[in-house]
Protein backbone atom coordinates (compact mmCIF):
# COMPACT_ATOMS: atom_id res chain seq x y z
CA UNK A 1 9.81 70.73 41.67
CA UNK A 2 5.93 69.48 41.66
CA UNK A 3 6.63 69.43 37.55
CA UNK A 4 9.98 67.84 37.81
CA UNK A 5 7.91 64.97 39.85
CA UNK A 6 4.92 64.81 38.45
CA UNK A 7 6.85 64.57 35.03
CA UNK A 8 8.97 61.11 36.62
CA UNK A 9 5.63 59.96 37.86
CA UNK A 10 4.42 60.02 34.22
CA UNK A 11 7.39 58.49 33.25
CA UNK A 12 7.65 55.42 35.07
CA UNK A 13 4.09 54.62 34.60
CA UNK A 14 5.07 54.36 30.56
CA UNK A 15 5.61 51.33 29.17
CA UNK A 16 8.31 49.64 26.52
CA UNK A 17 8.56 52.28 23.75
CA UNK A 18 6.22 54.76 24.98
CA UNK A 19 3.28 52.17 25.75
CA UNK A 20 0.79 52.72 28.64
CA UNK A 21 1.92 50.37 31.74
CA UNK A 22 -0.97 47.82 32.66
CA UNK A 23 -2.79 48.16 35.85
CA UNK A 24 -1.32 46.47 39.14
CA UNK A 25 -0.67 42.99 38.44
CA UNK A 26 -1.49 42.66 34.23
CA UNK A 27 0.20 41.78 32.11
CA UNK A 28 1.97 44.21 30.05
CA UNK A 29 1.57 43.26 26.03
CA UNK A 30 5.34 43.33 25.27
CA UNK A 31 5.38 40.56 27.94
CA UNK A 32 2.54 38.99 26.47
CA UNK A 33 4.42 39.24 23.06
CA UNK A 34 7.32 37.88 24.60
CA UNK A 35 5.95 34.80 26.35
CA UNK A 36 3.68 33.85 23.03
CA UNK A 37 6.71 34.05 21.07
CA UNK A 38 8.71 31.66 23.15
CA UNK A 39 6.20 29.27 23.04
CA UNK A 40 6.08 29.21 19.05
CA UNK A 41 9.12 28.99 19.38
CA UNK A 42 8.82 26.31 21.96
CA UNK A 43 6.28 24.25 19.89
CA UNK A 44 8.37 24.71 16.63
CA UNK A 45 11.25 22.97 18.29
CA UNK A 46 9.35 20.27 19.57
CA UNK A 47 7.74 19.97 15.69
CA UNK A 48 10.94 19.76 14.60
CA UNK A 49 12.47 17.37 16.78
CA UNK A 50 9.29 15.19 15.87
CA UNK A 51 10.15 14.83 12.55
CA UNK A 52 13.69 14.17 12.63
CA UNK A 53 13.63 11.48 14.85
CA UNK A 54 10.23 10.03 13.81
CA UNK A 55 12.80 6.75 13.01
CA UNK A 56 13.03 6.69 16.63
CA UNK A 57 9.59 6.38 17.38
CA UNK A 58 8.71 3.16 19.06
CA UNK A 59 7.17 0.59 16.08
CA UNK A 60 3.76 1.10 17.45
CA UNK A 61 3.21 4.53 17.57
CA UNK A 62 4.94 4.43 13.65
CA UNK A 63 2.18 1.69 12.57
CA UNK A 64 -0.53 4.14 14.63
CA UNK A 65 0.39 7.39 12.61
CA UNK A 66 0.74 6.07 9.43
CA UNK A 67 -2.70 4.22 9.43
CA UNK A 68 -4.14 6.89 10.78
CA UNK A 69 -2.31 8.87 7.68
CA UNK A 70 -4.06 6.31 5.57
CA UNK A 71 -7.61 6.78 6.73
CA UNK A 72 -7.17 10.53 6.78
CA UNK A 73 -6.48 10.25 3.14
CA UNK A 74 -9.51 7.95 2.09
CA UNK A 75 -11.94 9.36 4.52
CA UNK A 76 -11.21 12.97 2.93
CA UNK A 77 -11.97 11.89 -0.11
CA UNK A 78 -15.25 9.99 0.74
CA UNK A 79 -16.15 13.32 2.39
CA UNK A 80 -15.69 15.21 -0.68
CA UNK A 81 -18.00 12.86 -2.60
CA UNK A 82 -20.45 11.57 0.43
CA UNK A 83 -21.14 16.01 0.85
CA UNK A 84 -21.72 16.69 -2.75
CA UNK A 85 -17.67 18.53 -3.23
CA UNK A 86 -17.41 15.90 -6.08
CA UNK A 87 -19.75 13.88 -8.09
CA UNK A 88 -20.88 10.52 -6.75
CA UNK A 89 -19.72 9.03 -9.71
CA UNK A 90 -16.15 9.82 -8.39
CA UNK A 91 -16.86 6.60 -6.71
CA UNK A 92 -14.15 3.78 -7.85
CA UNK A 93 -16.14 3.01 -11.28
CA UNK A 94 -15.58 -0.46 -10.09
CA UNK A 95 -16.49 -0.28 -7.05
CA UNK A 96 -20.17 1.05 -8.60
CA UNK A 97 -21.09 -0.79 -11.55
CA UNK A 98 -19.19 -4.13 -10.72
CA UNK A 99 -17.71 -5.70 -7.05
CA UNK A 100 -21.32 -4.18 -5.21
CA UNK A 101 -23.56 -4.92 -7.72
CA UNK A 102 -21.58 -8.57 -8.03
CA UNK A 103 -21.90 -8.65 -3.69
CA UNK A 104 -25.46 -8.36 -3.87
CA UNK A 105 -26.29 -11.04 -5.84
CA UNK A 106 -24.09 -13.55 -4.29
CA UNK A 107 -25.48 -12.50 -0.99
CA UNK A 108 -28.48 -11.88 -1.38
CA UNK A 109 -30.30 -13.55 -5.04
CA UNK A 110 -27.94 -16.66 -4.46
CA UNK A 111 -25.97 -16.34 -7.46
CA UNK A 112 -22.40 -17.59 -7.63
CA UNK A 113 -18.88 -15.77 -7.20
CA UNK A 114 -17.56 -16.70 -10.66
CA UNK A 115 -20.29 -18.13 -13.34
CA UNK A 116 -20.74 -16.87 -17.15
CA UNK A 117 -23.35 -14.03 -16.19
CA UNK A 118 -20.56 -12.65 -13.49
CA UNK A 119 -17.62 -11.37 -15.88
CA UNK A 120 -15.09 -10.17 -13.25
CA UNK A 121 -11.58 -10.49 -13.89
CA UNK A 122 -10.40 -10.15 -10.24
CA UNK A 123 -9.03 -12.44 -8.07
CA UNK A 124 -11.08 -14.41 -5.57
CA UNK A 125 -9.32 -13.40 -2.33
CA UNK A 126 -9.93 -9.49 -3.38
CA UNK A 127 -13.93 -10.70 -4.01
CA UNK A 128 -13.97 -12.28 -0.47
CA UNK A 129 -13.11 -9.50 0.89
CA UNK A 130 -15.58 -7.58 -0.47
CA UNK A 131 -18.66 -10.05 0.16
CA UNK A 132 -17.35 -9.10 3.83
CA UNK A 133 -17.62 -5.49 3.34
CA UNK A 134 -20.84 -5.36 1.85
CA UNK A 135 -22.26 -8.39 4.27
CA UNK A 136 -20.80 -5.82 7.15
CA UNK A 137 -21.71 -2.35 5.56
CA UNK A 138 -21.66 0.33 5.24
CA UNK A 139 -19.78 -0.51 2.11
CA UNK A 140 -18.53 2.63 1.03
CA UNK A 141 -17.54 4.10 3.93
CA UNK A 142 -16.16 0.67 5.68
CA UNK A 143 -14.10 -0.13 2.07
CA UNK A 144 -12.81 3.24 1.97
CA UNK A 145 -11.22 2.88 6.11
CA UNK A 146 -10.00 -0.33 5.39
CA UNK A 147 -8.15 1.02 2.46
CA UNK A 148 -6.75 3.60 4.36
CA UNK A 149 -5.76 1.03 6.89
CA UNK A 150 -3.85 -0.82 4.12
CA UNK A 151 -1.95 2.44 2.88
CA UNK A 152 -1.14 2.97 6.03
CA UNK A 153 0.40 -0.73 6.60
CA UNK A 154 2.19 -0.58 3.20
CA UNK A 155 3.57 2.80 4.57
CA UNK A 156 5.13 1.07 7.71
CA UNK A 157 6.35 -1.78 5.78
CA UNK A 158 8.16 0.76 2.97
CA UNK A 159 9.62 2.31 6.58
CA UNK A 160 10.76 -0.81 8.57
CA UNK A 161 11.98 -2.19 4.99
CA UNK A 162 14.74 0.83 4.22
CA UNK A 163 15.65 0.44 8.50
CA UNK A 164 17.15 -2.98 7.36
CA UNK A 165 19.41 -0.55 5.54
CA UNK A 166 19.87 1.72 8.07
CA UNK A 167 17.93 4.44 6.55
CA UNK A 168 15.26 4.19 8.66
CA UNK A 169 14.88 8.35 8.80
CA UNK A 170 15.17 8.22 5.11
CA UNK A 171 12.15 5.15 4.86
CA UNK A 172 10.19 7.65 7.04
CA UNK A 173 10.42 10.24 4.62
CA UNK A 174 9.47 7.70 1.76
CA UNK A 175 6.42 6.37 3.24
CA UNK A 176 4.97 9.96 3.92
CA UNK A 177 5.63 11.29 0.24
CA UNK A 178 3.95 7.88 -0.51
CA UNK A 179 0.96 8.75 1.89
CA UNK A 180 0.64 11.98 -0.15
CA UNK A 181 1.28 10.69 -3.34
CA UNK A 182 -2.05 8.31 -3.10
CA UNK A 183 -4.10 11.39 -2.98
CA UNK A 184 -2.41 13.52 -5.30
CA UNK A 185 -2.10 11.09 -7.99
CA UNK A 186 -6.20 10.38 -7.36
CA UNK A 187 -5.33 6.83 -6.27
CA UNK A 188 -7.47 7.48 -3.05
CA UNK A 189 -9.74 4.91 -3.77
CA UNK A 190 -11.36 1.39 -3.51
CA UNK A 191 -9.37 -0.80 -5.15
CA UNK A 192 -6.98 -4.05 -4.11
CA UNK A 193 -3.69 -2.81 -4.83
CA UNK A 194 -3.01 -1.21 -1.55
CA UNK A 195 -4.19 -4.72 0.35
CA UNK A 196 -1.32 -6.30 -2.29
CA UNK A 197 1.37 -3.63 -1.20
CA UNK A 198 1.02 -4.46 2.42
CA UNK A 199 1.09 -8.11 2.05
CA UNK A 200 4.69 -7.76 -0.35
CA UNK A 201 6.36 -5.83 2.34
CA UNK A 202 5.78 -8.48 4.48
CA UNK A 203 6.93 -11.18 2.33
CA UNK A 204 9.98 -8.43 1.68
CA UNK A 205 10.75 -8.29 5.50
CA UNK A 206 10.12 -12.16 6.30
CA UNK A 207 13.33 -14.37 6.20
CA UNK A 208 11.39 -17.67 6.07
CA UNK A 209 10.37 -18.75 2.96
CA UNK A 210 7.36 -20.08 3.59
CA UNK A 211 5.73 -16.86 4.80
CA UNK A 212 7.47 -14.94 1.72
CA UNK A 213 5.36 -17.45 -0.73
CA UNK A 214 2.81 -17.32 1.25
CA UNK A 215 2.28 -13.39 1.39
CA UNK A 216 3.36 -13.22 -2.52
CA UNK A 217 0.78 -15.67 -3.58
CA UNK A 218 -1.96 -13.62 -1.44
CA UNK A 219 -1.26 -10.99 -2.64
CA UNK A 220 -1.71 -12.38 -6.25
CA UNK A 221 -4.76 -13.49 -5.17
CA UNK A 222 -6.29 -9.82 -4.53
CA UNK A 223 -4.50 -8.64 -7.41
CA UNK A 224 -2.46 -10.36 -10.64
CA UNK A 225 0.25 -8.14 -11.24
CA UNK A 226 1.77 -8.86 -7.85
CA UNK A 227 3.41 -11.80 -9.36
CA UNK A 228 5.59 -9.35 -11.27
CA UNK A 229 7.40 -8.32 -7.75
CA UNK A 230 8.06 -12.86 -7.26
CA UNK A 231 11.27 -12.93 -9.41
CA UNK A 232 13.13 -10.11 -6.83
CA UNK A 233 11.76 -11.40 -3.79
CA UNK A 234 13.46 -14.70 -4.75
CA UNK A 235 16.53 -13.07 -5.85
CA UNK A 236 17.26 -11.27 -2.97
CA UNK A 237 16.58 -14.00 -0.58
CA UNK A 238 18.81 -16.52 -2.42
CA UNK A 239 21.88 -14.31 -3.82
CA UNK A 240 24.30 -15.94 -1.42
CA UNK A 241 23.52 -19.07 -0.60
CA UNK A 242 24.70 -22.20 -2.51
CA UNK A 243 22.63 -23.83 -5.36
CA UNK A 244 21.44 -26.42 -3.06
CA UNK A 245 20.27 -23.67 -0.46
CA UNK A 246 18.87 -22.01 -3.26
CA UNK A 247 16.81 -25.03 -4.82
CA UNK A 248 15.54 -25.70 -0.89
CA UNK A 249 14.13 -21.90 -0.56
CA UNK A 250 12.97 -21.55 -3.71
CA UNK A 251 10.83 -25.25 -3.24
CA UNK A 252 9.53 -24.38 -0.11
CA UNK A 253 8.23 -20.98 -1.59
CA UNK A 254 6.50 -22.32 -4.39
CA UNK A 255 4.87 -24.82 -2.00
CA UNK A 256 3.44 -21.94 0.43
CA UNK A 257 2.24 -20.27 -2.52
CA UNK A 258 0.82 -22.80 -4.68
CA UNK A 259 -0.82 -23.81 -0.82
CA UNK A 260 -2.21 -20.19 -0.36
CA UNK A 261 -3.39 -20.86 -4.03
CA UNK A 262 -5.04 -24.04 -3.86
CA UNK A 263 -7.28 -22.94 -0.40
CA UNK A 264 -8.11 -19.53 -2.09
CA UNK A 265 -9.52 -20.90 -5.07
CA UNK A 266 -10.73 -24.21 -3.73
CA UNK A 267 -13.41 -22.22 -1.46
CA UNK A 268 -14.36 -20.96 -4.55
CA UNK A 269 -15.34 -24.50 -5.66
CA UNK A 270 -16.05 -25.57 -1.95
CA UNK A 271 -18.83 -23.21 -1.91
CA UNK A 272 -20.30 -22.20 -5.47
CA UNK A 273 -19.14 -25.55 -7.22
CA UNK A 274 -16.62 -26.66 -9.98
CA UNK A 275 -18.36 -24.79 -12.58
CA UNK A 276 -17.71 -21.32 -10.37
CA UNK A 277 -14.02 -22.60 -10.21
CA UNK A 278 -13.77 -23.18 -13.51
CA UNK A 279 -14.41 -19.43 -14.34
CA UNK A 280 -12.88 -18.17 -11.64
CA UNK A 281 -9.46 -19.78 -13.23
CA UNK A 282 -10.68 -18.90 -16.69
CA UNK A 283 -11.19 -15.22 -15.37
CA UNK A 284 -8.34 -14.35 -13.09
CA UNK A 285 -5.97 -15.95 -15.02
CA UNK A 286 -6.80 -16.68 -18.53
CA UNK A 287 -8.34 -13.60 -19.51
CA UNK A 288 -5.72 -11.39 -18.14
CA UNK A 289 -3.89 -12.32 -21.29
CA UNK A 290 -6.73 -10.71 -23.50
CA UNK A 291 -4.97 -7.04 -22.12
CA UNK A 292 -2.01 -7.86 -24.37
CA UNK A 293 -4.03 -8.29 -27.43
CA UNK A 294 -6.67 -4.92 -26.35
CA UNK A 295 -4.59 -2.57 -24.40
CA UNK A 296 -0.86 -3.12 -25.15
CA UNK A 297 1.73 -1.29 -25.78
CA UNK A 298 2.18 -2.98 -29.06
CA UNK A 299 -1.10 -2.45 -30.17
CA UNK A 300 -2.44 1.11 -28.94
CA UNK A 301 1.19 2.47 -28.12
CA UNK A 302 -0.28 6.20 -28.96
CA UNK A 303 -3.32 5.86 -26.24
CA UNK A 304 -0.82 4.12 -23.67
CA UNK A 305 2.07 6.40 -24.10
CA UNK A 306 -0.09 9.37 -23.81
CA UNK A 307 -1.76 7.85 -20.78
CA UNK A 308 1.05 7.36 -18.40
CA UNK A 309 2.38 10.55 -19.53
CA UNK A 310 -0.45 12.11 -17.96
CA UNK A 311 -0.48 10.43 -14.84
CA UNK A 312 3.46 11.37 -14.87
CA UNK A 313 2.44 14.88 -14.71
CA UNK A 314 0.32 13.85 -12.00
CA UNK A 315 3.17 12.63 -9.72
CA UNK A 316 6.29 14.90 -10.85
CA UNK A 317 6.98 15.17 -7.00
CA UNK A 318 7.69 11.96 -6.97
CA UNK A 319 8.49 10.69 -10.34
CA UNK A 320 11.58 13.74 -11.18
CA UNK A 321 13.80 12.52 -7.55
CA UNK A 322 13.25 8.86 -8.08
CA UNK A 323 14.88 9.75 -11.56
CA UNK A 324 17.57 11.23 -10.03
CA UNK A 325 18.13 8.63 -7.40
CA UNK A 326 18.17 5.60 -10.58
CA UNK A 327 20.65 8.04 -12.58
CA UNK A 328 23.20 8.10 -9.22
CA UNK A 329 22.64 4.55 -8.89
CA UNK A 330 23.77 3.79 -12.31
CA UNK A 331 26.52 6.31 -12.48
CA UNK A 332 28.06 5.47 -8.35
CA UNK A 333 28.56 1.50 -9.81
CA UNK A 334 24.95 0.34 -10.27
CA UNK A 335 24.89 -1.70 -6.38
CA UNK A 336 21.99 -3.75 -6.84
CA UNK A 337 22.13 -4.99 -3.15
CA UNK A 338 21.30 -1.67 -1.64
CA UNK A 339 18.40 -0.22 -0.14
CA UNK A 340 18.32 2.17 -3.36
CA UNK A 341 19.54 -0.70 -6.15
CA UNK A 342 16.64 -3.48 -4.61
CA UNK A 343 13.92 -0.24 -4.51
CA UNK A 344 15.10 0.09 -8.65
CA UNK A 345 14.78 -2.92 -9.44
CA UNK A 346 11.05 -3.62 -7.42
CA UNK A 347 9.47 -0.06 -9.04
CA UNK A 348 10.57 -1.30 -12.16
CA UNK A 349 9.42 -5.28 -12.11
CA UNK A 350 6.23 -3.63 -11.02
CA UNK A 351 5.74 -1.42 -13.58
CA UNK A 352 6.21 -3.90 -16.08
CA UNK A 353 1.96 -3.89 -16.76
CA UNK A 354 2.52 -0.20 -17.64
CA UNK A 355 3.18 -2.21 -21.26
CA UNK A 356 -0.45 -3.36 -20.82
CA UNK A 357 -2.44 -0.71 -19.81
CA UNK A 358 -2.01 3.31 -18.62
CA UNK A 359 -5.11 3.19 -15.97
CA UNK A 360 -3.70 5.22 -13.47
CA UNK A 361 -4.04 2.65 -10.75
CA UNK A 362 -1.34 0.76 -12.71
CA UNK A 363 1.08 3.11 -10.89
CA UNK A 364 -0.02 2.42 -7.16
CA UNK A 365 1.96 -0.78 -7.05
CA UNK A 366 5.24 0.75 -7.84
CA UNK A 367 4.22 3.62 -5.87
CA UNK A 368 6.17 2.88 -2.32
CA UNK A 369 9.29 1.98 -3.90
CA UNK A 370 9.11 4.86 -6.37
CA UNK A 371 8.55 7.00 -3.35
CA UNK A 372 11.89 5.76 -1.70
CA UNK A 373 13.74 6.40 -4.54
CA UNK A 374 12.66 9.91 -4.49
CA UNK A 375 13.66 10.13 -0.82
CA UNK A 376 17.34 8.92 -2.39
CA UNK A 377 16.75 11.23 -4.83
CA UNK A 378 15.89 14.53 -2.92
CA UNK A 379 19.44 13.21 -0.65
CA UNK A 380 21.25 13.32 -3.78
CA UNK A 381 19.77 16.67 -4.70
CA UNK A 382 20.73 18.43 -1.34
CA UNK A 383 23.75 16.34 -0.77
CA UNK A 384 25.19 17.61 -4.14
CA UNK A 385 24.57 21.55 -3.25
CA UNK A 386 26.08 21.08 0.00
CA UNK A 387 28.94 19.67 -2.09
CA UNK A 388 29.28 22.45 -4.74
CA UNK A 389 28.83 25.19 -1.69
CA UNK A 390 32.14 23.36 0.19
CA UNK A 391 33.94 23.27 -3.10
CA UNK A 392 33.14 26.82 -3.65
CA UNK A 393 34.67 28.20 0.17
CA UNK A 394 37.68 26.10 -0.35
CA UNK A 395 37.94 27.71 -3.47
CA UNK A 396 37.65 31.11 -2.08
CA UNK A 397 39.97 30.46 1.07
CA UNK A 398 42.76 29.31 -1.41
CA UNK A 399 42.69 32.72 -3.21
């Protein structure tokens, strides 16, 4: 009988599947197992919900992650460079032998913005901008933040553009494949494109003309090929109105820009004289035409073609979906008025300098609207298995 209750004794003090029970008030580890798992699971569910209703996520908090998205990007590649992971000449080449070195001697040996001894063939509002960084310092790493601050806007404005749609869950998807897309197609780096982005989607989601010209002609003023998105901006805004309407928009948007014009490049003249102006014009605008005759298409089609088929290997992600979303468009009726048709027809008025030159920066301006395509796209993809899956079990229950 001792046996019989010693043996029970032995017994109950065993755990779950034969495992020792903890002391008096422990924990016992399948307990511990148990209340670990729940909380993964716990967290996992939260994660989840997160993400699939980050559209309904105050505008705030959107702007706030996506910037911060931004910086993450450019400060992780400063770190790779600033800690020896990458060669300091991974430095925008640029950004080293050209807007610095030109920000130093205006600042500091007195010589002018634009002048025959300062070939630079950018813009004057991008060249402000950096006589602020380098007056404020420390350039790199300040440029390379307020870059990532700019990706970060353009990502909000790609978002709060497709929510005019209503595909605001679908624009939140698009501006973080465009987030990721900067890095892995090595476009994490100084240059004014991303500053030109931002200032589109505003003009993009502004119903006043006057602040549509306005951004547009900025943003031509950090960077030329900007004009190239002018022609469906204007379309979009004027579509339905009548030809008077139209002729009233259209003057008050050429009169904010050619304003926005005449103050950027009058400091210019304000400050380093007519002759600076004078180059400044024969620079910025003049001698972008020398690309046509020295990197097009027409010229060196071998060297371009091969170019941007590199840099398409670089963004396959990206590139392959947005195909797929243009194909549906064009098949489904071709609706130019939709969140997909106006996306089309912006990635491709922007990539219309691809015919000049394949520097792989060429593709950052397209980039957002590429990357909401491919958000279309990816729907498209999914959308259609779902399809073929229903077909299938209807299929199957007729037989």
């Amino acid at each position: 009988m001792a046996d019989g209750e010693s043996g029970h004794v032995d017994g109950s003090k065993s755990g779950v599947d034969g495992e020792a029970a903890p002391a008096d008030g422990a924990e016992s580890p399948a307990s511990f197992r148990a209340r670990v798992a729940d909380r993964a699971i716990a967290l996992a569910r939260r994660y989840r919900d997160l993400l699939l209703r980050i559209d309904e996520r105050p505008d705030w908090v959107l702007t706030g992650v996506f910037v911060a998205l931004g910086v993450m990007v450019m400060l992780a590649q400063y770190s790779f460079i600033y800690f020896g992971v990458q060669d300091i000449t991974q430095f925008r080449v640029d950004a080293r032998t050209v807007w610095r070195p030109l920000a130093r001697e205006v600042l500091y040996e007195g010589q002018p913005l634009f002048g025959p001894d300062q070939f630079e063939n950018k813009p004057p509002l991008w060249q402000f901008l950096n006589l602020g960084v380098e007056y404020a310092g420390p350039y790199y790493l300040l440029f390379y933040a307020l870059t990532g601050v700019a990706h970060g806007v353009a990502a909000f404005g790609l978002f709060a553009w497709a929510r005019r749609y209503g595909e605001a869950r679908l624009g939140a998807l698009a501006a973080l494949l465009f987030l990721a897309s900067v890095h892995a197609g090595f476009m994490a780096r100084i240059d004014p494109r991303p500053y030109a982005a931002a200032l589109v989607f505003v003009a993009l989601l502004s119903s006043r003309a006057t602040v549509a010209g306005a951004s547009l002609a900025a943003a031509t003023t950090m960077i030329q090929y900007a004009f190239f998105a002018v022609p469906v901006v204007i379309w979009r805004a004027v579509r339905d109105s009548s030809r008077r309407e139209v002729a009233w928009w259209v003057a008050k948007f050429g009169a904010a820009g050619v304003a926005v014009a005449v103050v950027v490049f009058g400091a210019v003249g304000v400050v380093w004289g007519t002759t600076a102006l004078e180059y400044a014009i024969r620079y910025t605008v003049f001698m972008t035409a020398d690309y046509t005759t020295t990197h097009s298409i027409f010229i060196v089609p071998v060297k371009l073609v091969g170019g941007h088929a590199a840099w398409t290997t670089e963004l396959f992600a990206i590139v392959i979906p947005a195909s797929l979303a243009v194909a549906t468009l064009l098949a489904d009726g071709r609706d130019w008025r939709s969140a997909r048709g106006e996306s089309a027809l912006l990635a491709g008025s922007l990539m219309l300098p691809f015919l000049i030159r394949g520097h792989g920066m060429y593709w950052y301006s397209p980039l957002p609207f590429l990357a909401l395509l491919a958000a279309f796209g990816l729907r498209d993809f999914f959308a259609s298995d779902d399809a073929e899956s229903d077909d299938a079990a209807e299929s199957g229950d007729a037989e």
